[in-house]
Protein backbone atom coordinates (compact mmCIF):
# COMPACT_ATOMS: atom_id res chain seq x y z
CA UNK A 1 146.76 117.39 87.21
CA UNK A 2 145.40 120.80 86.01
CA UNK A 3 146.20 124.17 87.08
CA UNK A 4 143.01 124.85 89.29
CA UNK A 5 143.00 121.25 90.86
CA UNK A 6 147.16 121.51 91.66
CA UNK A 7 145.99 125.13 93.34
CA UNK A 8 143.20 123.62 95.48
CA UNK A 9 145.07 120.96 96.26
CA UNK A 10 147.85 123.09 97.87
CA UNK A 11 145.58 125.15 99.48
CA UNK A 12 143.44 122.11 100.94
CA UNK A 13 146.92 120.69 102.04
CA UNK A 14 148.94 123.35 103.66
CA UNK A 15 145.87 125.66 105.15
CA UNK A 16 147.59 128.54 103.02
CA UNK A 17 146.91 130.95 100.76
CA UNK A 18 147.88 129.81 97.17
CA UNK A 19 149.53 132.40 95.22
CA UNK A 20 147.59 132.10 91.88
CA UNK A 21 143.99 133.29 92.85
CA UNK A 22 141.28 130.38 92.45
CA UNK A 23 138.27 131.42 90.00
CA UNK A 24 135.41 132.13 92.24
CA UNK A 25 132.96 129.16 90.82
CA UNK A 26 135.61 127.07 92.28
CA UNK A 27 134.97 128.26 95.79
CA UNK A 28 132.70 125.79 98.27
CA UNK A 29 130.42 128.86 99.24
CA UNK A 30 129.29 129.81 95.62
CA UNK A 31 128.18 126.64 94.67
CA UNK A 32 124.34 127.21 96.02
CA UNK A 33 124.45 130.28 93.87
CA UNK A 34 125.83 128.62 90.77
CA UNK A 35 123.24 125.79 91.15
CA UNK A 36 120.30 128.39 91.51
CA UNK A 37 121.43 130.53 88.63
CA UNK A 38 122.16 127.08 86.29
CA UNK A 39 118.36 125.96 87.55
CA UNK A 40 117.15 129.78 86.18
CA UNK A 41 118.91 129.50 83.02
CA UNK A 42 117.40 125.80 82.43
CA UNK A 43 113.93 127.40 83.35
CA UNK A 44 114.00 130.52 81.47
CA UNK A 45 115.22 128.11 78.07
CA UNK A 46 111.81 125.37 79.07
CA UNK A 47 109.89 128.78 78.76
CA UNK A 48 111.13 130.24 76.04
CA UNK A 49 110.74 126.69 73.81
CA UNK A 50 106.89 126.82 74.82
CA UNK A 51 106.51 130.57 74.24
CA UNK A 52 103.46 131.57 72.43
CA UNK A 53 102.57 134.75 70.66
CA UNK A 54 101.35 137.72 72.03
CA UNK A 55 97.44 138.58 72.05
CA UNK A 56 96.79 141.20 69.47
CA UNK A 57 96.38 144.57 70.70
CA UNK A 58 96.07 148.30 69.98
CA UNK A 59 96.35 151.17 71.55
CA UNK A 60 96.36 155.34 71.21
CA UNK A 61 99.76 156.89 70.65
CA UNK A 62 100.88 159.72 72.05
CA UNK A 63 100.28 161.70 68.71
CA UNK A 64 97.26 160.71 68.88
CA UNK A 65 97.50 157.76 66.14
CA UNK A 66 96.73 154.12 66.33
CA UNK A 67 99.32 151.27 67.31
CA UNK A 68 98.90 147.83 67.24
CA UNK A 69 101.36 144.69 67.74
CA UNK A 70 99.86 143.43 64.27
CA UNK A 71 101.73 145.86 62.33
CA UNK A 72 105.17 145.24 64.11
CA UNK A 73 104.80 141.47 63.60
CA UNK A 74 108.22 139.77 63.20
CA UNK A 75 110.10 142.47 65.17
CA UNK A 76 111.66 143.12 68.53
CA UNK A 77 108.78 144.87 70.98
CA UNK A 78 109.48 147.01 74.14
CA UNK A 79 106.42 147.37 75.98
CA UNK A 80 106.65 149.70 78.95
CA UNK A 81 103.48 149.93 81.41
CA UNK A 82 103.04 152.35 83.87
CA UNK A 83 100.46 153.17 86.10
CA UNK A 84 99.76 155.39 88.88
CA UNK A 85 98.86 154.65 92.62
């Protein structure tokens, strides 16, 4: 029997407390949130296997130059939109 069953096991047994602390995705009431954030991990990896490339555009800098996602092509991009109210 392993460690973790042998614990819950006790624990299911005697009502007590057992003295080695049981990982918490072992615990009844965190297995709705482990099954939601295993269902957003399998979603995010469907999405990311069907991902298509972004729509070229440009835009002004703020030194007054030209940027466009054409001329960073191949690396990591950051893009950070604001707008106000």
């Amino acid at each position: 029997m392993s460690p973790v069953r042998e614990v819950l096991t006790r624990f299911e047994t005697t009502g007590k407390q057992a003295t080695e602390p049981v990982p918490w995705f072992l615990m009844r009431r965190h297995a709705p949130l482990l099954l939601v954030c295993l269902a957003l991990v399998v979603v995010a990896t469907a999405a990311a296997a069907t991902r298509q490339p972004a729509p070229a555009t440009a835009g002004p800098t703020v030194t007054g130059g030209k940027a466009s996602l054409a001329a960073l092509r191949g690396k990591p991009v950051f893009v950070n939109v604001w707008s106000s109210w």
